[in-house]
PDB file of N, CA and C in Angstrom:
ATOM      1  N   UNK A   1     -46.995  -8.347 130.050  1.00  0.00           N
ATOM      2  CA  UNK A   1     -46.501  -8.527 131.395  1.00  0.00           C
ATOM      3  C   UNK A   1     -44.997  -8.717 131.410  1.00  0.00           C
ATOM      4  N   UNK A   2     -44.278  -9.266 130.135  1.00  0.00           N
ATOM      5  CA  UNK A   2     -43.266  -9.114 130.430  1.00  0.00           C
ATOM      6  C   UNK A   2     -42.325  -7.882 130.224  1.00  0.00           C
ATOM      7  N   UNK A   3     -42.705  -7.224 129.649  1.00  0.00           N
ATOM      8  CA  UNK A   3     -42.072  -5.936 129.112  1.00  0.00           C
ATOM      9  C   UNK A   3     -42.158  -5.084 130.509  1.00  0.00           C
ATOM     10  N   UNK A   4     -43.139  -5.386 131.301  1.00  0.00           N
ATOM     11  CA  UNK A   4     -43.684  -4.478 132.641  1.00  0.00           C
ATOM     12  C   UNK A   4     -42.297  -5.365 133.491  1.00  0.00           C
ATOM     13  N   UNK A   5     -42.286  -6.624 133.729  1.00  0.00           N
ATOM     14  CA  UNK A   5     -41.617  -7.202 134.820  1.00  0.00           C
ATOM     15  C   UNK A   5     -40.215  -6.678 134.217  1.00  0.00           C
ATOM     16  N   UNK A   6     -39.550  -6.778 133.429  1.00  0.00           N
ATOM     17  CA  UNK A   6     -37.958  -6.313 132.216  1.00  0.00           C
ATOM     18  C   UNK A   6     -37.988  -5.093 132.787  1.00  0.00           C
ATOM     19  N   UNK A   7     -38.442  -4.459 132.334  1.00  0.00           N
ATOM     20  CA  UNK A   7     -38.457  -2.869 132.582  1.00  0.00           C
ATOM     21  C   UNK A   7     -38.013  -2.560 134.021  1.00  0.00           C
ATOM     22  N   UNK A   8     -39.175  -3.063 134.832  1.00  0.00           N
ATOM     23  CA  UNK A   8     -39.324  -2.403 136.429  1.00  0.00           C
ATOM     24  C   UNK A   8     -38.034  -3.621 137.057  1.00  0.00           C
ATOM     25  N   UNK A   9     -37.635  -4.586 136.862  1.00  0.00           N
ATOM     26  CA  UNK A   9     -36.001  -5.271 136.943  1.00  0.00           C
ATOM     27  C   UNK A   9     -35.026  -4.096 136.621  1.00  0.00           C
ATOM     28  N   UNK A  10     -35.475  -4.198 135.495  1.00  0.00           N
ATOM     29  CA  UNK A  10     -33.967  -3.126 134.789  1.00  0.00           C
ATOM     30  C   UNK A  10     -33.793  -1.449 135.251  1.00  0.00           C
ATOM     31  N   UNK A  11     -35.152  -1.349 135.742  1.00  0.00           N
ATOM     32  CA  UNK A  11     -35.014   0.275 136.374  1.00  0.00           C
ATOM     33  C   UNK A  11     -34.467  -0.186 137.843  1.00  0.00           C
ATOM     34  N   UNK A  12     -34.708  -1.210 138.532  1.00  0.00           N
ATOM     35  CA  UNK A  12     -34.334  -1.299 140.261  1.00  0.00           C
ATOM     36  C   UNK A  12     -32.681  -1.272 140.454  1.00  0.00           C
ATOM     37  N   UNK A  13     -32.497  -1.886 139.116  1.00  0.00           N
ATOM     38  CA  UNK A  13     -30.994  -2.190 138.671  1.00  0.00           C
ATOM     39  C   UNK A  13     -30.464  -1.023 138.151  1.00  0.00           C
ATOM     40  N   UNK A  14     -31.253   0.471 138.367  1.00  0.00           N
ATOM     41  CA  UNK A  14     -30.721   1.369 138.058  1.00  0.00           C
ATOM     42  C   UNK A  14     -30.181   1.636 136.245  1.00  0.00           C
ATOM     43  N   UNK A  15     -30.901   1.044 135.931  1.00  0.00           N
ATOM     44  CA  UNK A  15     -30.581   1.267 134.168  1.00  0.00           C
ATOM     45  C   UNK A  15     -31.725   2.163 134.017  1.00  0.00           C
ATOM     46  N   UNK A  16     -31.318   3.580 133.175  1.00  0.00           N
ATOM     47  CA  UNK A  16     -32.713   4.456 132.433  1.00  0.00           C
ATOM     48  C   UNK A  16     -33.715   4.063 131.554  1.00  0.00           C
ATOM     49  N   UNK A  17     -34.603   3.550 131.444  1.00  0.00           N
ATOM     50  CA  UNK A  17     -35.150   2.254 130.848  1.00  0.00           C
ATOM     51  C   UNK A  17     -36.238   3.723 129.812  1.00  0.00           C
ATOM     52  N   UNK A  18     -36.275   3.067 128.792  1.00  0.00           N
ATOM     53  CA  UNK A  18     -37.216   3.328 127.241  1.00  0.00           C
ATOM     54  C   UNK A  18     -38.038   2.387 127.118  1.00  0.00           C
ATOM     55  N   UNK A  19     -39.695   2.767 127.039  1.00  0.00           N
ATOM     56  CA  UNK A  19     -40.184   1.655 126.495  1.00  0.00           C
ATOM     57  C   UNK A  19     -40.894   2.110 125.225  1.00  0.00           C
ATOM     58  N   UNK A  20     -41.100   1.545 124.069  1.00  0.00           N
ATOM     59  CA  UNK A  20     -41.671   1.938 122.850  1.00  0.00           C
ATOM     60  C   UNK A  20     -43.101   1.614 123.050  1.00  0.00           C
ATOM     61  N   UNK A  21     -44.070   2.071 123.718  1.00  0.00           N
ATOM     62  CA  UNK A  21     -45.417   2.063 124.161  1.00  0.00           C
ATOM     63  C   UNK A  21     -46.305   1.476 122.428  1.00  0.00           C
ATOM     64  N   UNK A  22     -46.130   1.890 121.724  1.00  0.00           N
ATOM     65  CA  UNK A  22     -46.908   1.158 120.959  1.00  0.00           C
ATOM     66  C   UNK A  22     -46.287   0.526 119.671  1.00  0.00           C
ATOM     67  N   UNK A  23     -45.452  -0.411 120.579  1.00  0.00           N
ATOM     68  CA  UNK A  23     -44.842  -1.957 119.748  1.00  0.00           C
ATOM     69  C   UNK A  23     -44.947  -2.902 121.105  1.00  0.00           C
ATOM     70  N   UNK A  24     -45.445  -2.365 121.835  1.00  0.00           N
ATOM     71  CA  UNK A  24     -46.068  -3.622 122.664  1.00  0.00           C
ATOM     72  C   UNK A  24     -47.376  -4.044 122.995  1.00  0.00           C
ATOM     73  N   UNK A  25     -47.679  -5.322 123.163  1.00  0.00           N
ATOM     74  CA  UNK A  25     -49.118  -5.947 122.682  1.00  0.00           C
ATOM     75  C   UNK A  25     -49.491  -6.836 123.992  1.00  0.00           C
ATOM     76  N   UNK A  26     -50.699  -6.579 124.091  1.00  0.00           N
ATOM     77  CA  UNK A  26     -51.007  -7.574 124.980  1.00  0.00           C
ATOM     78  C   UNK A  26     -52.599  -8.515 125.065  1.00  0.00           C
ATOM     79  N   UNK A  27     -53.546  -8.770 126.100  1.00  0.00           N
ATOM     80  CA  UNK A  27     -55.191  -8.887 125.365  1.00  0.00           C
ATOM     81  C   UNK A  27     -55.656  -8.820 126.873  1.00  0.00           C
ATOM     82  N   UNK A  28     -56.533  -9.330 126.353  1.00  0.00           N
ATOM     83  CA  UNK A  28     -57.871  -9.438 127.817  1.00  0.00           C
ATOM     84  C   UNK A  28     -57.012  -9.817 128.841  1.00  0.00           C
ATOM     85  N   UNK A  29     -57.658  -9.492 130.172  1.00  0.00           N
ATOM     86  CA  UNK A  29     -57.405 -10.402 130.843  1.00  0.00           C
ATOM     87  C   UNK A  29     -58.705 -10.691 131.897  1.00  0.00           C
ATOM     88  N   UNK A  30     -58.650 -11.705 132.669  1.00  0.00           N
ATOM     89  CA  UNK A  30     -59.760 -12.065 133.391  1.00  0.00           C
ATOM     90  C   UNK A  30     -59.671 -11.936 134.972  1.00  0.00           C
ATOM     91  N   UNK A  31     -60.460 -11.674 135.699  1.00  0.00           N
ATOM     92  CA  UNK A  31     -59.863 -11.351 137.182  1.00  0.00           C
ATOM     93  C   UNK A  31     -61.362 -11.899 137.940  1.00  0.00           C
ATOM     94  N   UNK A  32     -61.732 -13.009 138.858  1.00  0.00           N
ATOM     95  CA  UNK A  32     -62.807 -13.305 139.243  1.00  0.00           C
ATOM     96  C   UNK A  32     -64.083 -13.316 138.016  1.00  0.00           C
ATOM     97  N   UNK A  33     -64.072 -13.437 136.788  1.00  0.00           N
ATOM     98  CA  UNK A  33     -65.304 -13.467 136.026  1.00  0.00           C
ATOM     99  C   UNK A  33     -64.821 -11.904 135.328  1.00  0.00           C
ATOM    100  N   UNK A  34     -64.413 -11.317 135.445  1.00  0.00           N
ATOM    101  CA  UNK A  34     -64.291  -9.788 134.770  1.00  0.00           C
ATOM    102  C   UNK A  34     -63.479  -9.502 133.888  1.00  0.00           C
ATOM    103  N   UNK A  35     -64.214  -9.181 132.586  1.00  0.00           N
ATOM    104  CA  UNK A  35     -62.837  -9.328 131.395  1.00  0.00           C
ATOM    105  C   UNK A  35     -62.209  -7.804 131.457  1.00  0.00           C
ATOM    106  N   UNK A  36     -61.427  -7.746 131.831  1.00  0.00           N
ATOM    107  CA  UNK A  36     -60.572  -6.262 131.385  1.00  0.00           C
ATOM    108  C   UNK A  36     -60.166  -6.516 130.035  1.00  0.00           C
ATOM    109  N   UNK A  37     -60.423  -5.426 129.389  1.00  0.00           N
ATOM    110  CA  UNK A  37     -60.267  -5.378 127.558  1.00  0.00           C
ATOM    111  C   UNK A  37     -58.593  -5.172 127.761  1.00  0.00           C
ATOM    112  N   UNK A  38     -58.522  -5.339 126.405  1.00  0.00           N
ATOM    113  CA  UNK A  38     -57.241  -5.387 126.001  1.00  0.00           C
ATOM    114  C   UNK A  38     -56.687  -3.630 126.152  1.00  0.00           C
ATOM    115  N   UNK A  39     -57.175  -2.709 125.545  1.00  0.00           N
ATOM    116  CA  UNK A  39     -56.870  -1.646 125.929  1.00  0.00           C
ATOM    117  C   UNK A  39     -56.568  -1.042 127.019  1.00  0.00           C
ATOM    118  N   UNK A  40     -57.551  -1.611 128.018  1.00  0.00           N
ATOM    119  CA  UNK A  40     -57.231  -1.199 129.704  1.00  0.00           C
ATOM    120  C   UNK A  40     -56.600  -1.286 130.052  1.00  0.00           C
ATOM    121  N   UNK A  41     -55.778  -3.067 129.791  1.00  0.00           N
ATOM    122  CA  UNK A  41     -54.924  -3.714 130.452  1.00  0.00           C
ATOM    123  C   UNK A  41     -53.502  -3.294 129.845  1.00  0.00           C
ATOM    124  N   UNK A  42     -53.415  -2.763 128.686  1.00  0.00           N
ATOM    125  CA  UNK A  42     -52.143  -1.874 127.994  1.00  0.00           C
ATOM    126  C   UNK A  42     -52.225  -0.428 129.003  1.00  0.00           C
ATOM    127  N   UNK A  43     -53.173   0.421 128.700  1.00  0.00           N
ATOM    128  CA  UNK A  43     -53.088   1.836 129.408  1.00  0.00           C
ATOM    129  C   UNK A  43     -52.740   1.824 130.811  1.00  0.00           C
ATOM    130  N   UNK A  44     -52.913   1.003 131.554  1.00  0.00           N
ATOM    131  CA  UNK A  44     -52.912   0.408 133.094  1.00  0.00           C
ATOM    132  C   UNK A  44     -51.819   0.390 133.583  1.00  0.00           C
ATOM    133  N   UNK A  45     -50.987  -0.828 132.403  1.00  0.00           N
ATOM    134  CA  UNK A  45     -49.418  -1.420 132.736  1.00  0.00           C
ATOM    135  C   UNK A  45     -48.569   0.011 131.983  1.00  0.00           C
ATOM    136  N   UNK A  46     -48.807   0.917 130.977  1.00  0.00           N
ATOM    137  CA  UNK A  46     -47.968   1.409 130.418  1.00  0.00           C
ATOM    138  C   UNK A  46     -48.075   2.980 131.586  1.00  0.00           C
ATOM    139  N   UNK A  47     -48.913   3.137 131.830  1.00  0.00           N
ATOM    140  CA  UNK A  47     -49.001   4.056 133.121  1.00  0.00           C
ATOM    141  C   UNK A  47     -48.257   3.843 134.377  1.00  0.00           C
ATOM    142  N   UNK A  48     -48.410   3.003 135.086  1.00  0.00           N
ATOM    143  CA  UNK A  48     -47.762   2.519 135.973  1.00  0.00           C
ATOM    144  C   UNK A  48     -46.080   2.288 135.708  1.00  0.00           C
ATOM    145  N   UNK A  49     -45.238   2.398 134.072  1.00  0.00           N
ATOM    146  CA  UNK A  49     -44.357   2.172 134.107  1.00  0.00           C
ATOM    147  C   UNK A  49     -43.971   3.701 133.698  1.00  0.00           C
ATOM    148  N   UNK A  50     -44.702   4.274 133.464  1.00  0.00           N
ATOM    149  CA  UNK A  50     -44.583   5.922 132.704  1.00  0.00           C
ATOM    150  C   UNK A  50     -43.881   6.488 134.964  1.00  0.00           C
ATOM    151  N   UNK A  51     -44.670   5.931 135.392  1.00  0.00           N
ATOM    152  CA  UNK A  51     -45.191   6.582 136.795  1.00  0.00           C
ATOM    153  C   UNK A  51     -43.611   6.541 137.496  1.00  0.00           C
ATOM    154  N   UNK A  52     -42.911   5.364 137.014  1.00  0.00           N
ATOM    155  CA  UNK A  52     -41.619   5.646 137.977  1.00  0.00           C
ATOM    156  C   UNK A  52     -40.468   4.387 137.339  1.00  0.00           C
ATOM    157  N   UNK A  53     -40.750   3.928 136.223  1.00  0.00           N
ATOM    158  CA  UNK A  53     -39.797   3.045 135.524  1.00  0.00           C
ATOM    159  C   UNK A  53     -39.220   3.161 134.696  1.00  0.00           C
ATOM    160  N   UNK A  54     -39.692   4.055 133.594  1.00  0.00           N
ATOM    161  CA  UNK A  54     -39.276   4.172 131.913  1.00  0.00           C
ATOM    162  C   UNK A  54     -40.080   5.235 131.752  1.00  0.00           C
ATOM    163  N   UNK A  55     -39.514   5.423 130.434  1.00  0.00           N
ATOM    164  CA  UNK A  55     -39.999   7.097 129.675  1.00  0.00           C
ATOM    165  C   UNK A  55     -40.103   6.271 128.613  1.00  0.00           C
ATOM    166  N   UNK A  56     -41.718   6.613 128.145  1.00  0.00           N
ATOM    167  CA  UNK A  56     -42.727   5.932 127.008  1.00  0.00           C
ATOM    168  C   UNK A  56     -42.382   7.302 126.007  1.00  0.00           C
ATOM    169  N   UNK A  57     -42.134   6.795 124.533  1.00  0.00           N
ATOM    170  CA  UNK A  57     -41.983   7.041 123.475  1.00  0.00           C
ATOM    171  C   UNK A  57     -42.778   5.981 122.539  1.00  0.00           C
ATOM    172  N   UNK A  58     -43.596   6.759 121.487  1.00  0.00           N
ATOM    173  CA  UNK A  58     -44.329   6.145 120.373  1.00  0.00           C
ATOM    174  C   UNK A  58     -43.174   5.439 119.266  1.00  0.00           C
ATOM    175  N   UNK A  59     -42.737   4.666 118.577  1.00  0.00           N
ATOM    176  CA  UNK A  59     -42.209   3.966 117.710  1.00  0.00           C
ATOM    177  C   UNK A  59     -41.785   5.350 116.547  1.00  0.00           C
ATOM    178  N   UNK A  60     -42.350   6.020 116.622  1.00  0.00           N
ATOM    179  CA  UNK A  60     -42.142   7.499 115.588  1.00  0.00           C
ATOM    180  C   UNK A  60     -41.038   7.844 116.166  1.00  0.00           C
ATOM    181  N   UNK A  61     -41.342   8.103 116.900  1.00  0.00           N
ATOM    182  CA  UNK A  61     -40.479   8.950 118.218  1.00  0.00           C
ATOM    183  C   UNK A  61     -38.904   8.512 118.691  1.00  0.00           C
ATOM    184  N   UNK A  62     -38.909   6.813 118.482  1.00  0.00           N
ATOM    185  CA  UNK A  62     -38.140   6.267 118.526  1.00  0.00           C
ATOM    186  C   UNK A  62     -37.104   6.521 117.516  1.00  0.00           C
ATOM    187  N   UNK A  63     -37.761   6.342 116.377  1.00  0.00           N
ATOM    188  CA  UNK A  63     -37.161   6.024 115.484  1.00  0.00           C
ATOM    189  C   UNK A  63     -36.721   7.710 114.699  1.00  0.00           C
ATOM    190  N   UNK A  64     -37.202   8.493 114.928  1.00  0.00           N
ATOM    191  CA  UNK A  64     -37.042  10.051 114.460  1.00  0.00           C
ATOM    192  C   UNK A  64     -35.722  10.311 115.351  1.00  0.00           C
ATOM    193  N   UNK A  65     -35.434   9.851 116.579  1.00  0.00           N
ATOM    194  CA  UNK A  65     -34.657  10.076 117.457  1.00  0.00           C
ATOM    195  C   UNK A  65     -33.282   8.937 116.841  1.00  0.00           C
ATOM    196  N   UNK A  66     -33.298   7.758 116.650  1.00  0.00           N
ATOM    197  CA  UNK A  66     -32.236   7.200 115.788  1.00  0.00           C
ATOM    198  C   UNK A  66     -31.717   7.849 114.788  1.00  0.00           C
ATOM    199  N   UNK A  67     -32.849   8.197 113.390  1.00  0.00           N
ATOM    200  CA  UNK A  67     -32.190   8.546 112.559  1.00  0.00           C
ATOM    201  C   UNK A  67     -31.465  10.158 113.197  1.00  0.00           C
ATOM    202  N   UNK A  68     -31.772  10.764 113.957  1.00  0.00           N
ATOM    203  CA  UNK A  68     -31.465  11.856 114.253  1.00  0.00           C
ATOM    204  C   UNK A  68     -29.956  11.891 114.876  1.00  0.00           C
ATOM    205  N   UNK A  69     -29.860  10.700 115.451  1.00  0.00           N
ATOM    206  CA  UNK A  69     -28.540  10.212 116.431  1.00  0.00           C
ATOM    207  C   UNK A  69     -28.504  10.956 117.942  1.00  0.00           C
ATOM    208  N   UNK A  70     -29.823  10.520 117.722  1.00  0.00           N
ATOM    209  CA  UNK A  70     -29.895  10.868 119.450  1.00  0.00           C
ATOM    210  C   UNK A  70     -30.162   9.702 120.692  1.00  0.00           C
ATOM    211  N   UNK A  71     -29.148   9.993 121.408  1.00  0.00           N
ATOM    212  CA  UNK A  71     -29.419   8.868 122.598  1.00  0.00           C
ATOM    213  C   UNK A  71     -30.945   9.211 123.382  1.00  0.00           C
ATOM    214  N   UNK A  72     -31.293   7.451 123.220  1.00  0.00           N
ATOM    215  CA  UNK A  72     -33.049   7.754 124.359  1.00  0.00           C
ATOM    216  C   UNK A  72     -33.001   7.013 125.496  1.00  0.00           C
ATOM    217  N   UNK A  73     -32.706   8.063 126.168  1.00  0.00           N
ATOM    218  CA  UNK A  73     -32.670   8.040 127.864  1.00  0.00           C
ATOM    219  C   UNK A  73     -33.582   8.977 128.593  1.00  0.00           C
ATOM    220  N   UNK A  74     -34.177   8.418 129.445  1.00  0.00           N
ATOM    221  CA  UNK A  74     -35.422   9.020 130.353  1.00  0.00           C
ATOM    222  C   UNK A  74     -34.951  10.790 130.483  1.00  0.00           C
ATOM    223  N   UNK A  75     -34.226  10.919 130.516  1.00  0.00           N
ATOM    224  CA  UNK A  75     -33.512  12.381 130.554  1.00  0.00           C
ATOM    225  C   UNK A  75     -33.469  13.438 129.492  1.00  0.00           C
ATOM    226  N   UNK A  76     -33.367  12.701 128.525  1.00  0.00           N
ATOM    227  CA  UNK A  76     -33.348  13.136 126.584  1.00  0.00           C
ATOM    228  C   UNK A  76     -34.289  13.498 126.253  1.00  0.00           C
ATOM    229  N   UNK A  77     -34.684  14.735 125.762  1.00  0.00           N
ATOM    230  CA  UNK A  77     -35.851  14.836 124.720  1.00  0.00           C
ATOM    231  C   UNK A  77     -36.044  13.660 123.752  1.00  0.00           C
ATOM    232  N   UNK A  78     -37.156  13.814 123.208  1.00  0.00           N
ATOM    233  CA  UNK A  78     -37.677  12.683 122.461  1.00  0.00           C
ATOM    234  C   UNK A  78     -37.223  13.014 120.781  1.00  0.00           C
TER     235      UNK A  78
END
């Protein structure tokens, strides 16, 4: 949740926001008696930030793009 609240701050604030989709962690959560698994509740929040906040890149991706010396901005190939 916080990587979701950072992100969608830092995009309103007009910054091109990157998120490394799988170096972030989260678990269950509970809503009236209903456990949403941990997976849901990742695919859910990382969708919704794919949808209009940040451009999701895998940790590979990230990092293929460093050593490469490439800037990662929502705009940039990966």
């Amino acid at each position: 949740m916080c990587v979701d609240a950072g992100t969608r701050a830092a995009s309103d604030l007009g910054y091109q926001c990157v998120v490394v989709h799988d170096a972030c962690a989260t678990r269950d959560q509970v809503i009236e008696g209903t456990v949403v698994p941990t997976a849901a509740v990742h695919a859910a929040f990382m969708a919704a930030l794919r949808f209009g906040y940040a451009r999701l890149v895998s940790t590979e991706q990230y990092l293929t793009g460093i050593r490469a010396g490439k800037e990662h901005s929502p705009d940039s190939p990966a």
